[in-house]
Protein backbone atom coordinates (compact mmCIF):
# COMPACT_ATOMS: atom_id res chain seq x y z
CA UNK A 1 189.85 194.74 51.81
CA UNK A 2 188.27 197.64 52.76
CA UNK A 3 186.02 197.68 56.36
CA UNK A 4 182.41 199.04 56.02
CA UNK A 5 182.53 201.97 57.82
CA UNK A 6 179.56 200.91 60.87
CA UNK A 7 181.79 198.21 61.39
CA UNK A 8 185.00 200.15 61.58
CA UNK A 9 183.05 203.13 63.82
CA UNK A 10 182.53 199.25 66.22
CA UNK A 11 185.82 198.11 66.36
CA UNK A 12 187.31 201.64 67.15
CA UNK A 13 184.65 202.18 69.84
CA UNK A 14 185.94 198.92 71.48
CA UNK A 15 189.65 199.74 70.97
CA UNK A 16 188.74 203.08 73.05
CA UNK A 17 187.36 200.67 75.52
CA UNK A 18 189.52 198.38 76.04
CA UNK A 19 192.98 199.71 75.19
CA UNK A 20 195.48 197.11 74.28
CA UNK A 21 199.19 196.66 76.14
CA UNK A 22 202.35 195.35 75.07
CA UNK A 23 201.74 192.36 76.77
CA UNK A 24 198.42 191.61 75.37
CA UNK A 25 196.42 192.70 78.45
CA UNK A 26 193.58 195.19 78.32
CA UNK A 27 193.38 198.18 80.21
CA UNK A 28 190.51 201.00 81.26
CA UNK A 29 190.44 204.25 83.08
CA UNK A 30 188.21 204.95 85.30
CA UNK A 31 188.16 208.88 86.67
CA UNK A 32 187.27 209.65 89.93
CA UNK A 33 186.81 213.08 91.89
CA UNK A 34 189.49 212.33 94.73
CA UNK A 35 188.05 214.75 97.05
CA UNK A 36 184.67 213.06 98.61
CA UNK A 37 185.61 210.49 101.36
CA UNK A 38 185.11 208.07 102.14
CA UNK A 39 183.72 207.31 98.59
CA UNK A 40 186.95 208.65 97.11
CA UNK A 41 189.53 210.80 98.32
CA UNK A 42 193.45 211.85 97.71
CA UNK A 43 195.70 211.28 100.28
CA UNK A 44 198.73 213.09 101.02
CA UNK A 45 201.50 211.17 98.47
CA UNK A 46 198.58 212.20 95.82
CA UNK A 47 197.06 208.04 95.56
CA UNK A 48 193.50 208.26 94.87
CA UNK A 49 191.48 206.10 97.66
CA UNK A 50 187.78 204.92 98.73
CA UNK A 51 185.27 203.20 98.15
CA UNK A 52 184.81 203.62 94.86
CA UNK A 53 188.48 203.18 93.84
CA UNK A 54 188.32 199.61 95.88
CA UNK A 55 184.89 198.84 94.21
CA UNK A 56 186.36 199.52 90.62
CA UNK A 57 189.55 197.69 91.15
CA UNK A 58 186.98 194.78 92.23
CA UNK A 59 185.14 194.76 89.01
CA UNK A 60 188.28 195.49 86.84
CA UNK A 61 189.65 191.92 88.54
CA UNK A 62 186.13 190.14 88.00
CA UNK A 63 186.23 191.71 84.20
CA UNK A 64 190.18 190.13 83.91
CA UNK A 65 191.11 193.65 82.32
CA UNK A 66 193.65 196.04 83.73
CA UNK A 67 192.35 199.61 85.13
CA UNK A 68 193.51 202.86 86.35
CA UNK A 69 192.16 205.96 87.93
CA UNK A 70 192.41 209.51 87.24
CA UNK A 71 191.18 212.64 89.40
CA UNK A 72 188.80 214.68 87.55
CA UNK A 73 187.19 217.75 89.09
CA UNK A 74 183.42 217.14 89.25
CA UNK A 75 182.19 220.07 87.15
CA UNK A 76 184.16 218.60 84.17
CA UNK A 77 183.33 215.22 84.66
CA UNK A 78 180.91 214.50 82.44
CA UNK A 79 182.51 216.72 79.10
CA UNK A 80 185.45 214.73 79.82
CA UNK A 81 184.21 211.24 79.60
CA UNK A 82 182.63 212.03 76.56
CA UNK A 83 185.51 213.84 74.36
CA UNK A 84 187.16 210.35 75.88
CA UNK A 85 189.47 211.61 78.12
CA UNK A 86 188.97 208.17 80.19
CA UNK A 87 186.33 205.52 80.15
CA UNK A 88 184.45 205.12 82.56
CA UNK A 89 183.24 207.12 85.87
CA UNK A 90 183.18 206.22 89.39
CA UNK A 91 182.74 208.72 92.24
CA UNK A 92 179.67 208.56 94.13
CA UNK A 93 177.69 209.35 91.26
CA UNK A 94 173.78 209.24 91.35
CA UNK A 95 171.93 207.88 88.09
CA UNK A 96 169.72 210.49 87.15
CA UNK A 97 167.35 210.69 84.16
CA UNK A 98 169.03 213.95 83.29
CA UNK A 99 172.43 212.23 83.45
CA UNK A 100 170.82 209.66 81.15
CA UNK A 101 170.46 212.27 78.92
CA UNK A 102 173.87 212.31 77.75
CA UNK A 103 175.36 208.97 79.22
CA UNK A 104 174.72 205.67 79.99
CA UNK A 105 174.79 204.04 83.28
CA UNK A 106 175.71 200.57 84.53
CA UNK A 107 173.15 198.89 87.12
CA UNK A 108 173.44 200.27 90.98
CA UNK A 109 176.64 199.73 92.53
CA UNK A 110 175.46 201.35 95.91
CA UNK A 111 172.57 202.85 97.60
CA UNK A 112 173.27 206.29 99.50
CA UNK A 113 171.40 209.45 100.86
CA UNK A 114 172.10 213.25 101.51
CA UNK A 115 171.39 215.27 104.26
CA UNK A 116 171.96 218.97 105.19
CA UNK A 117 174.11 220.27 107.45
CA UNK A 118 174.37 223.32 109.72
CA UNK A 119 176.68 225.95 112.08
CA UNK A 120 176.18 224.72 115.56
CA UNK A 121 176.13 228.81 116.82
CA UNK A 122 172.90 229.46 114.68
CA UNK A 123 171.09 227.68 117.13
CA UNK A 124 168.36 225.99 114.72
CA UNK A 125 166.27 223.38 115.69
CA UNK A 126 167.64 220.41 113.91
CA UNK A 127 164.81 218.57 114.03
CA UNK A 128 164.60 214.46 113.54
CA UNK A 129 168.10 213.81 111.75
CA UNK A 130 167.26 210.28 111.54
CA UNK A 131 163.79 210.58 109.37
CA UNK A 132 163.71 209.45 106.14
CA UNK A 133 162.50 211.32 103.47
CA UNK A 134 162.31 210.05 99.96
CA UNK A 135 161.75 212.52 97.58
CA UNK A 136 160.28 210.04 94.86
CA UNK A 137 157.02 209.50 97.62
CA UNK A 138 155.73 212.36 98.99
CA UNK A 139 153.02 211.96 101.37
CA UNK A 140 152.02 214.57 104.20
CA UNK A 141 154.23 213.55 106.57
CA UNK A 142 157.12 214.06 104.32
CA UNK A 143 155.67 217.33 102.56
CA UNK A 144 154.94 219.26 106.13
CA UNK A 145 159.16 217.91 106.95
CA UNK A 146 160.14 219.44 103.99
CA UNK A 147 158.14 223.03 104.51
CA UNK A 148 159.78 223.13 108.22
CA UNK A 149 163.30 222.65 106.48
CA UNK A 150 161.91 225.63 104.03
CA UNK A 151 161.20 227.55 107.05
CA UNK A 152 163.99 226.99 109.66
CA UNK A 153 166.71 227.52 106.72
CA UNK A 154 164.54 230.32 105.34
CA UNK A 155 167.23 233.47 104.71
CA UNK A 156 170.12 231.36 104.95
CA UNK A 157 173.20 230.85 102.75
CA UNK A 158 173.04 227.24 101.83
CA UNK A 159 176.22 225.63 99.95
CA UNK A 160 176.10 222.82 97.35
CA UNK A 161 178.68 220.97 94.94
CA UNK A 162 178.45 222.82 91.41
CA UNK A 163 177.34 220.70 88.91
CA UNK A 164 175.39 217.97 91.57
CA UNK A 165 172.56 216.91 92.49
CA UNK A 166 172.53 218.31 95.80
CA UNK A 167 172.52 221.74 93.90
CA UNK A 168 169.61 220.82 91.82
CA UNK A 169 167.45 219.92 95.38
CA UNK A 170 168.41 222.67 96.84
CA UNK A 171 167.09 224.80 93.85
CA UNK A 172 164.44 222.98 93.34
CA UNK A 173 163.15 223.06 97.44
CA UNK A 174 164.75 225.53 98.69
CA UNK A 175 165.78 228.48 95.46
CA UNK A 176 162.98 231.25 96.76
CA UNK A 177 164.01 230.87 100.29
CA UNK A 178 167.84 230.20 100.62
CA UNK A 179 170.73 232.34 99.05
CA UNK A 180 172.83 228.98 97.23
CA UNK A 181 176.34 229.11 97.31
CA UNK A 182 178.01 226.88 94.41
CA UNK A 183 181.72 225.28 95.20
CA UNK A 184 183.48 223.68 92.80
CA UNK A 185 184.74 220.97 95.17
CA UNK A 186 183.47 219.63 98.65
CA UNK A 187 186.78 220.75 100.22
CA UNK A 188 186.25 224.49 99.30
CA UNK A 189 182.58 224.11 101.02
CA UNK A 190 183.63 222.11 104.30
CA UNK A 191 186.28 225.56 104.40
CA UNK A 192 183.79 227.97 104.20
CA UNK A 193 181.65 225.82 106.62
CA UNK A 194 183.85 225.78 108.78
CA UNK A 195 185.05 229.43 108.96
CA UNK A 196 181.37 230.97 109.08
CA UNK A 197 180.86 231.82 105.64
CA UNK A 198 178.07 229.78 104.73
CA UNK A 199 175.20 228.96 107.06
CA UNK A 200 174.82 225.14 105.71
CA UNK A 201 175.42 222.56 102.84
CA UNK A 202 173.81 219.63 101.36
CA UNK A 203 175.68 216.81 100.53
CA UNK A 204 176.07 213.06 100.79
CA UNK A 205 175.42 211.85 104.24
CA UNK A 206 178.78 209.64 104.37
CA UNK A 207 181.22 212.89 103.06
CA UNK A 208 179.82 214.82 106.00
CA UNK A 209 179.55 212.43 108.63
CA UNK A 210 183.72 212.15 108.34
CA UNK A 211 183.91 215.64 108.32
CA UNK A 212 182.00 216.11 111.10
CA UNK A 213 184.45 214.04 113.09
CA UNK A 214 187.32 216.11 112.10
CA UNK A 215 188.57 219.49 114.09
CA UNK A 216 186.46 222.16 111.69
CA UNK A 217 183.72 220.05 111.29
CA UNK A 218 183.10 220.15 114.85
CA UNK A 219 181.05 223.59 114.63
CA UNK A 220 178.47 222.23 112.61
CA UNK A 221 175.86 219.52 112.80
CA UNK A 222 173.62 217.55 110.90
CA UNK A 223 170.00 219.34 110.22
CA UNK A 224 166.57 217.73 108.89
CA UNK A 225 165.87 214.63 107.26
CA UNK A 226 168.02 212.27 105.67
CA UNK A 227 167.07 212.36 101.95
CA UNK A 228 166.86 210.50 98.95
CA UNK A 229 165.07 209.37 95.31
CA UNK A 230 163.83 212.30 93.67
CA UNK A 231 166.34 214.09 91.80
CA UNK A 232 168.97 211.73 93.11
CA UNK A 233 167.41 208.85 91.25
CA UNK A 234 167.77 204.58 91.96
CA UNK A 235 171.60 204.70 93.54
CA UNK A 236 175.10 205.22 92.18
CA UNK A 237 176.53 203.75 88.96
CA UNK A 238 179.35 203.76 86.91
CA UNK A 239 178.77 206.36 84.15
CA UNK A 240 179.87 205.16 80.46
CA UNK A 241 179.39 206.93 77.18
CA UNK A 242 176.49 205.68 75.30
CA UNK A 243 178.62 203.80 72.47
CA UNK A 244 180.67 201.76 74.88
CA UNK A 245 177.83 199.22 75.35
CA UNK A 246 179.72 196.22 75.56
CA UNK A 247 181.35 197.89 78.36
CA UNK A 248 178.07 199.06 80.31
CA UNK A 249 177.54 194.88 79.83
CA UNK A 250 180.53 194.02 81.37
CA UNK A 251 180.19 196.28 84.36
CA UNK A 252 176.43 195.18 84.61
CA UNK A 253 177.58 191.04 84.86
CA UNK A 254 180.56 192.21 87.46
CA UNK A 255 178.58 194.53 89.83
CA UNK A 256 175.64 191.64 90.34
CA UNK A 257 178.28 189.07 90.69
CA UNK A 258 180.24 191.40 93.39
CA UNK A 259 176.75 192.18 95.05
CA UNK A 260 175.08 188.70 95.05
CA UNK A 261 178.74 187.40 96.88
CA UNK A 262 178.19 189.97 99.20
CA UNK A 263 181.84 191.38 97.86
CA UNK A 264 180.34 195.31 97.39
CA UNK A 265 178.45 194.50 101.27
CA UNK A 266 182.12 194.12 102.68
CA UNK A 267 183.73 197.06 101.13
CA UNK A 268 180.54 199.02 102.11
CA UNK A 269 181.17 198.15 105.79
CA UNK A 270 184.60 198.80 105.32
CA UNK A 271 184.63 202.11 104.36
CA UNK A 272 181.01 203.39 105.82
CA UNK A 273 180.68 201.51 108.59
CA UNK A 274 177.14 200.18 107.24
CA UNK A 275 175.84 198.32 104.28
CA UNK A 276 175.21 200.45 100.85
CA UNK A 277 175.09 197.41 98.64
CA UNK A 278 171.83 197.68 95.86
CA UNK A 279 168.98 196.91 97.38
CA UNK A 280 169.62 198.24 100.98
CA UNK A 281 166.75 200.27 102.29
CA UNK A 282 167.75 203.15 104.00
């Protein structure tokens, strides 16, 4: 009997999803970046570790299905979840409506914000590194931060993550003011940081507060507001191509169950020291 052809497009969609072992246990991969700690990082025997890896292994355990992570390099990330080189995404990343665009996204798994940071020996005023700016609600106070960010970093070489949404800020509040240096890992910028060749970066608060506490991160220091919304959108999610729906489902039911239990609070603490869990104001 022949299978109308929707129906055989459905079943092969769910295959992809869910992979099938010998033993009758069902298996996804999730990719990861490996080189953002503490929301995922590679350690020295090459294991992929963090936050997100411990979240996902969480949710593959709630879902009863088998999972495994892969590194991906963040620039490719997105090309290859769709041509279905894995199944799913987890590393840090923010659900954005341009994102949307060509994936879907399960609910918020965690809550997060950026900041900038700067060389100690350029002497700038770093002013209140503990205000919070969200770029989604600008009133005055948070408009006249932003300008004195424009004009302390004014002329500087400011480095971003290729490809993020750090980048995209930075172009979009700082492009006529700031020459914008685009790495294609976090590693390569923290180097470049660190040995003078940049004046600053944006990036996830967490990612530079540990590298901040390591030998070459001690020249720089954090600068301006801490910084969310906008451009970064609600919080972090697990990205998943558009046709795996039943999968977006399944990641939707595990993440509230982990949240509500306060499971995705504990691994939060664990590996930030505070609690990202949806919903946290920051």
């Amino acid at each position: 009997m022949r299978i109308p052809l929707p129906i055989a497009v459905a079943i092969a969609s769910l295959i992809a999803a869910f992979p099938v072992l010998a033993d009758g246990e069902r298996t996804i991969s999730i990719a990861t970046e490996g080189a953002s700690p503490p929301w995922d990082g590679t350690d020295a025997n090459g294991q992929l570790y963090g936050f997100d890896v411990d979240v996902g292994l969480e949710l593959c355990s709630r879902m009863q299905v088998k999972c495994n992570f892969v590194a991906q390099d963040w620039d490719g990330i997105i090309p290859a979840l769709l041509v279905g080189k894995y199944d799913v995404i987890m590393s840090g990343m923010a659900i954005t409506e341009k994102r949307k665009q060509q994936i879907a996204f399960s609910i918020p798994y965690a809550s997060g914000f950026n900041q900038f940071v700067v060389r100690k020996e350029l002497g700038l005023d770093t002013g209140d590194t503990k205000e919070k700016v969200n770029l989604s609600t600008l009133g005055d106070k948070e408009k006249a931060s932003i300008e004195r960010v424009r004009s302390t970093l004014s002329g500087k070489a400011i480095g971003v993550l290729r490809s993020s949404n750090s980048e995209a800020v930075v172009k979009q509040l700082l492009g006529d003011v700031v020459t914008i240096r685009s790495y294609d890992s976090l590693d390569n910028l923290k180097l470049d940081l660190a040995a003078g060749r940049v004046d600053g970066g944006l990036a996830d608060y967490f990612t530079w507060r540990d590298f901040l506490e390591t030998p070459d991160g001690s020249s720089a220091v954090f600068f301006g507001p801490e910084l969310k919304g906008g451009l970064w959108g609600p919080g972090v999610g697990a990205g998943i191509r558009k046709d795996d729906a039943e999968l977006v489902t399944k990641f939707n039911a595990a993440i509230d169950a982990a949240t509500t239990d306060g499971t995705i609070k504990a691994l939060s603490l664990k590996w930030f020291k505070t609690d990202i869990a949806p919903g946290v104001s920051k």
